[in-house]
C-alpha atoms as a PDB file:
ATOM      1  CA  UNK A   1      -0.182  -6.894 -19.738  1.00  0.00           C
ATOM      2  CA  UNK A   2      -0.123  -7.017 -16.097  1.00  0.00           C
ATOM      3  CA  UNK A   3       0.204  -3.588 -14.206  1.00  0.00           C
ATOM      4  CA  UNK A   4       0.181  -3.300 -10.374  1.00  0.00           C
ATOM      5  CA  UNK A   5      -2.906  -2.665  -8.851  1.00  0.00           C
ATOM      6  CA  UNK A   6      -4.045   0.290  -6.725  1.00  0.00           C
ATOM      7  CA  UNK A   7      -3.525  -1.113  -3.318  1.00  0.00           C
ATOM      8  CA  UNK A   8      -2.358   2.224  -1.645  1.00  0.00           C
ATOM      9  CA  UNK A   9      -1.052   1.347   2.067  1.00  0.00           C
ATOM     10  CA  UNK A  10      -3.278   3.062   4.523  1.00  0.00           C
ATOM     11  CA  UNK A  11      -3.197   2.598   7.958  1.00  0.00           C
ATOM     12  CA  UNK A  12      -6.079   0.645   9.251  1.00  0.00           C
ATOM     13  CA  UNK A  13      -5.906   2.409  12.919  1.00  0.00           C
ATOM     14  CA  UNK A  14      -6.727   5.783  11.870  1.00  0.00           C
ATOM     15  CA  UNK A  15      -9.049   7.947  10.582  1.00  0.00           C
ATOM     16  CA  UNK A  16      -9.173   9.230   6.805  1.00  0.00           C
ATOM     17  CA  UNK A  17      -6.797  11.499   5.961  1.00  0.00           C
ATOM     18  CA  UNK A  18      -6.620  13.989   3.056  1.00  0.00           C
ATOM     19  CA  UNK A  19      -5.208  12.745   0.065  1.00  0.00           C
ATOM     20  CA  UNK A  20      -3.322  14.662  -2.854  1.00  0.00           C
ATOM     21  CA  UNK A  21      -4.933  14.254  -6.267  1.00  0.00           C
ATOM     22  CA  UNK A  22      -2.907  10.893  -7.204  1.00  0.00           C
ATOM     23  CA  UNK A  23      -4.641   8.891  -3.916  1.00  0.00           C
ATOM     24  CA  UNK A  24      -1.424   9.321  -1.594  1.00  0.00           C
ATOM     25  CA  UNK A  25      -2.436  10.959   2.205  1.00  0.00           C
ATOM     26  CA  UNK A  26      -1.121  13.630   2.856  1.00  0.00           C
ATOM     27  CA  UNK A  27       1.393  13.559   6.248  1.00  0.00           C
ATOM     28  CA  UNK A  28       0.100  14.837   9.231  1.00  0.00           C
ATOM     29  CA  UNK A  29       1.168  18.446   9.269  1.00  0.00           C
ATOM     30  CA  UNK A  30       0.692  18.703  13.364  1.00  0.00           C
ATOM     31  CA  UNK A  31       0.189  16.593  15.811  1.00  0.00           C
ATOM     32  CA  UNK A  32       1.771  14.057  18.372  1.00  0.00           C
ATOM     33  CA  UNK A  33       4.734  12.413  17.189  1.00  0.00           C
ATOM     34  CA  UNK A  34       3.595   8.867  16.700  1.00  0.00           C
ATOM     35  CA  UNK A  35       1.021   9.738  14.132  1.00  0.00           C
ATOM     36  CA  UNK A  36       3.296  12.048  12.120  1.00  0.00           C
ATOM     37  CA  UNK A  37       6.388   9.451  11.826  1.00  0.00           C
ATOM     38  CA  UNK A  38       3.533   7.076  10.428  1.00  0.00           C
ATOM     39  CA  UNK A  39       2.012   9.199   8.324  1.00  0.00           C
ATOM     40  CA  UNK A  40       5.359  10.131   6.576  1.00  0.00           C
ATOM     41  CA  UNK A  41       5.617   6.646   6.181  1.00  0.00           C
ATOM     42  CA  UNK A  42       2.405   5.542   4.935  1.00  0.00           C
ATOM     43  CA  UNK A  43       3.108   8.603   2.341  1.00  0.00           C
ATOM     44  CA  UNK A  44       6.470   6.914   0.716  1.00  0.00           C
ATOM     45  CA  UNK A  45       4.651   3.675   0.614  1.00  0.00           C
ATOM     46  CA  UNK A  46       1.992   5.175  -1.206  1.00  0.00           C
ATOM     47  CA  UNK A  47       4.858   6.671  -3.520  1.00  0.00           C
ATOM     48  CA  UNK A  48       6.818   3.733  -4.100  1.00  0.00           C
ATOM     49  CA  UNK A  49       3.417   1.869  -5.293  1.00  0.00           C
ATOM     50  CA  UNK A  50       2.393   5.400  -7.323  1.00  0.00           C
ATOM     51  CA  UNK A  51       6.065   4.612  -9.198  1.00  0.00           C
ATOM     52  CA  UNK A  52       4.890   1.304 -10.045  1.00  0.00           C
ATOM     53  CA  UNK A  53       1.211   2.009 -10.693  1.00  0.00           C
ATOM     54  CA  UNK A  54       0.555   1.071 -14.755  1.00  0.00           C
ATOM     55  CA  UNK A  55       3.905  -0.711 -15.199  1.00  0.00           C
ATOM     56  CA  UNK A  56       3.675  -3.844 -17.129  1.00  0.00           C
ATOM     57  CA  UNK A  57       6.107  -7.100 -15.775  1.00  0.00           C
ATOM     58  CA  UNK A  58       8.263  -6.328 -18.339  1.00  0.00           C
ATOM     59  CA  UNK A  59       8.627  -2.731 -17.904  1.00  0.00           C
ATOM     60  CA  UNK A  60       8.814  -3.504 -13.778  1.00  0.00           C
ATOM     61  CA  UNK A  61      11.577  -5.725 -14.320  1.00  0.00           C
ATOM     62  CA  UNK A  62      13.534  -3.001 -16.633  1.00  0.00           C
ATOM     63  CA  UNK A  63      17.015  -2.153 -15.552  1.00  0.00           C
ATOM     64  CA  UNK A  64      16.910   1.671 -16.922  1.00  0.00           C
ATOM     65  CA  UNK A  65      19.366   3.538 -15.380  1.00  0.00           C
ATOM     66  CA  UNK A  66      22.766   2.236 -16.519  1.00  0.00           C
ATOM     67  CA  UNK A  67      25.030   0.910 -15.291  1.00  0.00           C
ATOM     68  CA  UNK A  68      22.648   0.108 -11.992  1.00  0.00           C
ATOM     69  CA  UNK A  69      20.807  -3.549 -12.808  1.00  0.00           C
ATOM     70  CA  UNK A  70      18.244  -1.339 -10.204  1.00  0.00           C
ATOM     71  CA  UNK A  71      14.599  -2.434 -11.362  1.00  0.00           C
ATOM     72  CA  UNK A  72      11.289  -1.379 -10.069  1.00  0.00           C
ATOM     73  CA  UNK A  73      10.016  -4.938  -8.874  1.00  0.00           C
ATOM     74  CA  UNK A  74      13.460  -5.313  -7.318  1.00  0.00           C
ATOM     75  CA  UNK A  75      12.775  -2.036  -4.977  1.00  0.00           C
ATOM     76  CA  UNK A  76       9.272  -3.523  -3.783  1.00  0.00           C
ATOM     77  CA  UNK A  77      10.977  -6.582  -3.321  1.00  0.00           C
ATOM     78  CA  UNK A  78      13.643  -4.571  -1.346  1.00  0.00           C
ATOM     79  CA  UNK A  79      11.350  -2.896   0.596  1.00  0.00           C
ATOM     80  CA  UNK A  80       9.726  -6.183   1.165  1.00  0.00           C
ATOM     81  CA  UNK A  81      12.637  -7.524   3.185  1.00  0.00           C
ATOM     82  CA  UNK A  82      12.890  -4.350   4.728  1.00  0.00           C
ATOM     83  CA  UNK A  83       9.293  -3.914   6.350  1.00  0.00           C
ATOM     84  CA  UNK A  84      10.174  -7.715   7.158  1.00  0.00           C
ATOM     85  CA  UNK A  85      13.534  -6.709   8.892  1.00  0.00           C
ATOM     86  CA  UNK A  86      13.286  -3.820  10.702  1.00  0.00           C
ATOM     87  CA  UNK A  87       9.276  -4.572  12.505  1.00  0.00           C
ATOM     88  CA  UNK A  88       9.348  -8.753  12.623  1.00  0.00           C
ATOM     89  CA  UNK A  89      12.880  -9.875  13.091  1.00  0.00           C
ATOM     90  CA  UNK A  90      14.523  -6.310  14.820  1.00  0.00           C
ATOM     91  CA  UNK A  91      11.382  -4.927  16.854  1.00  0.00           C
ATOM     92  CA  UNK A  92       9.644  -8.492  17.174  1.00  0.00           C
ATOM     93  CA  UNK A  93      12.481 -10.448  17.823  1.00  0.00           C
ATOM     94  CA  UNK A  94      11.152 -12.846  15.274  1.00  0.00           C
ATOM     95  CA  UNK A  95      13.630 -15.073  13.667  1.00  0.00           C
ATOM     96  CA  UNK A  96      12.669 -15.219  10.135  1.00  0.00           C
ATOM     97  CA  UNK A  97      13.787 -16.274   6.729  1.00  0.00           C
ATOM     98  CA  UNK A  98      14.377 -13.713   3.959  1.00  0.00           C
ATOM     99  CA  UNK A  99      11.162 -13.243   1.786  1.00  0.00           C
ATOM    100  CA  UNK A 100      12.983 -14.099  -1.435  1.00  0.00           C
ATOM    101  CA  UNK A 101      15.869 -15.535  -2.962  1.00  0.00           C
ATOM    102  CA  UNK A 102      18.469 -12.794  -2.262  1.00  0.00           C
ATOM    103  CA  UNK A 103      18.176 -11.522   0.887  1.00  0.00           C
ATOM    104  CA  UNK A 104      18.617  -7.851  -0.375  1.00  0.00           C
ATOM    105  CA  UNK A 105      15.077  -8.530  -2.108  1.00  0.00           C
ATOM    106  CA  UNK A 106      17.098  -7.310  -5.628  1.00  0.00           C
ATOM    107  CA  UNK A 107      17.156 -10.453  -7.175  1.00  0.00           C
ATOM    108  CA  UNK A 108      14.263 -11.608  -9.839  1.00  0.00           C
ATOM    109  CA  UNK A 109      12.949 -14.302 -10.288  1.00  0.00           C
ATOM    110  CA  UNK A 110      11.124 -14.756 -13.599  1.00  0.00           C
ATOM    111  CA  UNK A 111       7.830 -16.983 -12.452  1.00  0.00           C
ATOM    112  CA  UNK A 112       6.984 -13.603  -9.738  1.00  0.00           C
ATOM    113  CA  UNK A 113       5.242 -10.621 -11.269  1.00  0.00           C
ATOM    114  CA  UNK A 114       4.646  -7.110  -9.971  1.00  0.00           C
ATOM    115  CA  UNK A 115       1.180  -7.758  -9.226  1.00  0.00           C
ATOM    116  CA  UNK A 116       2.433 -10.620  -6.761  1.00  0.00           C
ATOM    117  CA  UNK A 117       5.629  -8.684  -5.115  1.00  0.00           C
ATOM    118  CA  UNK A 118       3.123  -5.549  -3.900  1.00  0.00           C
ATOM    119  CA  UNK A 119       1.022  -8.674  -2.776  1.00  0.00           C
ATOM    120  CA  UNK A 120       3.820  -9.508  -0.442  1.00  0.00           C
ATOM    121  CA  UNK A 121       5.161  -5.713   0.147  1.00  0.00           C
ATOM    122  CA  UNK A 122       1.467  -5.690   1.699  1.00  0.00           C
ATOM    123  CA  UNK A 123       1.141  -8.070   3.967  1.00  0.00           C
ATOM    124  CA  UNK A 124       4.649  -7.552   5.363  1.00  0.00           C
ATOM    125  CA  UNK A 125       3.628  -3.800   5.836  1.00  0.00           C
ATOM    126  CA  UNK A 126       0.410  -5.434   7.935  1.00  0.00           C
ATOM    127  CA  UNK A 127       2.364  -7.628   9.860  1.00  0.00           C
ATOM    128  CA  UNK A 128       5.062  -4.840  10.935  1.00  0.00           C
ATOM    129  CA  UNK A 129       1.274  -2.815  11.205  1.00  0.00           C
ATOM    130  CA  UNK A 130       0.183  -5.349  13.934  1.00  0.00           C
ATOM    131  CA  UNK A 131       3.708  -6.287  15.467  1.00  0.00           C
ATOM    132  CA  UNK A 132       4.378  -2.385  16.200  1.00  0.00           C
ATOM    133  CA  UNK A 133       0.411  -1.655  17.462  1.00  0.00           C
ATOM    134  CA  UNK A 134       0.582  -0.488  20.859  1.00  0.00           C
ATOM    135  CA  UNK A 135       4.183  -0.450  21.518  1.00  0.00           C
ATOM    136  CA  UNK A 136       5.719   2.786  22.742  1.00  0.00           C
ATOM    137  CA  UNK A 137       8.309   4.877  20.377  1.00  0.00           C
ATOM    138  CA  UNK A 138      10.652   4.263  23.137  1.00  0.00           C
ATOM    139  CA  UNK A 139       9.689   0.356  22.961  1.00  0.00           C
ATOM    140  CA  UNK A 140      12.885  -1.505  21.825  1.00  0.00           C
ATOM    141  CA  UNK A 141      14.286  -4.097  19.836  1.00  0.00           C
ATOM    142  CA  UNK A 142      17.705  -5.730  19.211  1.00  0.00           C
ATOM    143  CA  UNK A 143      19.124  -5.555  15.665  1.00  0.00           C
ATOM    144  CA  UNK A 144      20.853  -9.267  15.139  1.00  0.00           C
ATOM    145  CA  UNK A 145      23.316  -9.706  12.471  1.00  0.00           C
ATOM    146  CA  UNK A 146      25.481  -6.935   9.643  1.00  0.00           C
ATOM    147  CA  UNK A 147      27.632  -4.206  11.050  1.00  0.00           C
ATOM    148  CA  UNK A 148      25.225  -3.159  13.708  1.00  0.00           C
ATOM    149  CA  UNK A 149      24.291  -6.239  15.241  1.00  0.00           C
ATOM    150  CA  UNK A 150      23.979  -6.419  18.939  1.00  0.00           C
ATOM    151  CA  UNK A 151      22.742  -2.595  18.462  1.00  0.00           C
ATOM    152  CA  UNK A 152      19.348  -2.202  20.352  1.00  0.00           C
ATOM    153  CA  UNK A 153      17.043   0.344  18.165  1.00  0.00           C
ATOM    154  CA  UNK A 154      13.521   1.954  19.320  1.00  0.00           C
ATOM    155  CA  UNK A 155      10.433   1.943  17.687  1.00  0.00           C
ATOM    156  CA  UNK A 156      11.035   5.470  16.854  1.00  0.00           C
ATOM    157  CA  UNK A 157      14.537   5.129  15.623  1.00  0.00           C
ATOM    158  CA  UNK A 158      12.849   1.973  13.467  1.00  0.00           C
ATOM    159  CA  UNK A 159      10.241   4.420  11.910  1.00  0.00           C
ATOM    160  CA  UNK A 160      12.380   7.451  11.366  1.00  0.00           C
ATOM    161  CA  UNK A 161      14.852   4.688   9.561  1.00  0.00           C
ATOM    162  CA  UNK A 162      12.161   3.405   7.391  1.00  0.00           C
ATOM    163  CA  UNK A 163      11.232   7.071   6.227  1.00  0.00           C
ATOM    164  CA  UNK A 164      14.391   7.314   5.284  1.00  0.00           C
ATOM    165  CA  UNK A 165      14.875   4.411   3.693  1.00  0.00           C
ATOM    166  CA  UNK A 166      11.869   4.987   1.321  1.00  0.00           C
ATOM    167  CA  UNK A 167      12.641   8.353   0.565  1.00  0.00           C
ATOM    168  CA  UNK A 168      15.752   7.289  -0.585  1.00  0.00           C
ATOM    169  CA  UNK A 169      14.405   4.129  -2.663  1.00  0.00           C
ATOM    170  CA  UNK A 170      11.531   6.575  -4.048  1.00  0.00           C
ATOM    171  CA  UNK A 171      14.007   9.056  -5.800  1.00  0.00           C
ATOM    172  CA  UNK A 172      15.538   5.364  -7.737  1.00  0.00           C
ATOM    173  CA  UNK A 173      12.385   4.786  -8.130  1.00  0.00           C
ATOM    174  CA  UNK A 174      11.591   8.514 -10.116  1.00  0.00           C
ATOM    175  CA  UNK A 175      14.467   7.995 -12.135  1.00  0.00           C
ATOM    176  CA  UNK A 176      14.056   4.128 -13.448  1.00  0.00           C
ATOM    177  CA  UNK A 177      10.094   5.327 -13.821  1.00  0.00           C
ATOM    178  CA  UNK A 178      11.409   8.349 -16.070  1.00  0.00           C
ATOM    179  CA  UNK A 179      13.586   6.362 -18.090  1.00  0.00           C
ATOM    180  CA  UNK A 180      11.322   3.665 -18.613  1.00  0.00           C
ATOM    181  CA  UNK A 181       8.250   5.557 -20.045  1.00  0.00           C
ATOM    182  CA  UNK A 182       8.822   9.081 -19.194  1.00  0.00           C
ATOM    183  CA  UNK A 183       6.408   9.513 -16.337  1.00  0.00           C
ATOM    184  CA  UNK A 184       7.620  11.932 -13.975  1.00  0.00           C
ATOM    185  CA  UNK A 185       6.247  13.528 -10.917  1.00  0.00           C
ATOM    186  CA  UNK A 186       5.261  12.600  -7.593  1.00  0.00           C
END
């Protein structure tokens, strides 16, 4: 049985932070701005990889929340393209291909595992980590194709987005967790 690995996101620019019993930091409660926004971020990342933490393939790839075909690989896989999106091609003006099959990240394919998506989730998250270093919240970037293209987003707007975006993908995530084995929390 393969189970995703403990590979918590952490920031590698700053110091330790608290952490709540399960290994996730705890967000800044004070502080300048910059931090904060990455702190709440580095705290759904954590969550989305808690969700997963001790799933097998098989259970990662289980559709449990009829009728969505929603899956927990296919979030990290989502979130994948996202970190890819929003930091490389938006903010870094990088003009890249999608990570995976289906652009959305949803789609699965049967030869990946869990173990290898977070692999991926990672190393886009350290990319965007290294793209982003440095540049000013007011910084900007131009988003290029979907209903918004043409739109020119900040660094901030990018990170608020992303907070969003997890904390939206985390609640699927509680749900599909629940149904698949019960585990609740967090």
């Amino acid at each position: 049985m393969t189970s995703a690995s403990d590979h918590t996101p952490r920031p590698e620019h700053s110091p330790a932070r608290p952490t709540l019993p399960d290994g996730r930091p705890v967000p800044l409660p004070t502080g300048p701005e910059r931090p904060m926004l990455e702190s709440w971020l580095d705290f759904h990342r954590a969550t989305l990889e808690l969700k997963c933490r001790g799933l097998s393939d098989a259970q990662a790839r289980t559709a449990s929340a009829e009728p969505s075909a929603l899956t927990p690989l296919g979030l990290v896989q989502h979130l994948a393209e996202v970190e890819r999106t929003w930091f490389q091609r938006v903010l870094g003006g990088l003009d890249l291909p999608p990570l995976f099959e289906e652009e959305s990240g949803y789609g699965l394919d049967p030869a990946r595992g869990l173990d290898e998506a977070l692999t991926v989730w990672h190393r886009e998250i350290a990319r965007g980590r290294e793209l982003c270093a440095g540049r000013p919240l007011e910084a900007t970037g131009r988003i290029a194709d979907g209903p918004m293209a043409g739109t020119e987003v900040s660094v901030r707007w990018v990170l608020i987005h992303l907070i969003e975006e997890y904390a939206r993908h985390n609640g699927h995530a509680d749900i599909l967790r629940e149904r698949i084995d019960g585990t609740t929390g967090a």
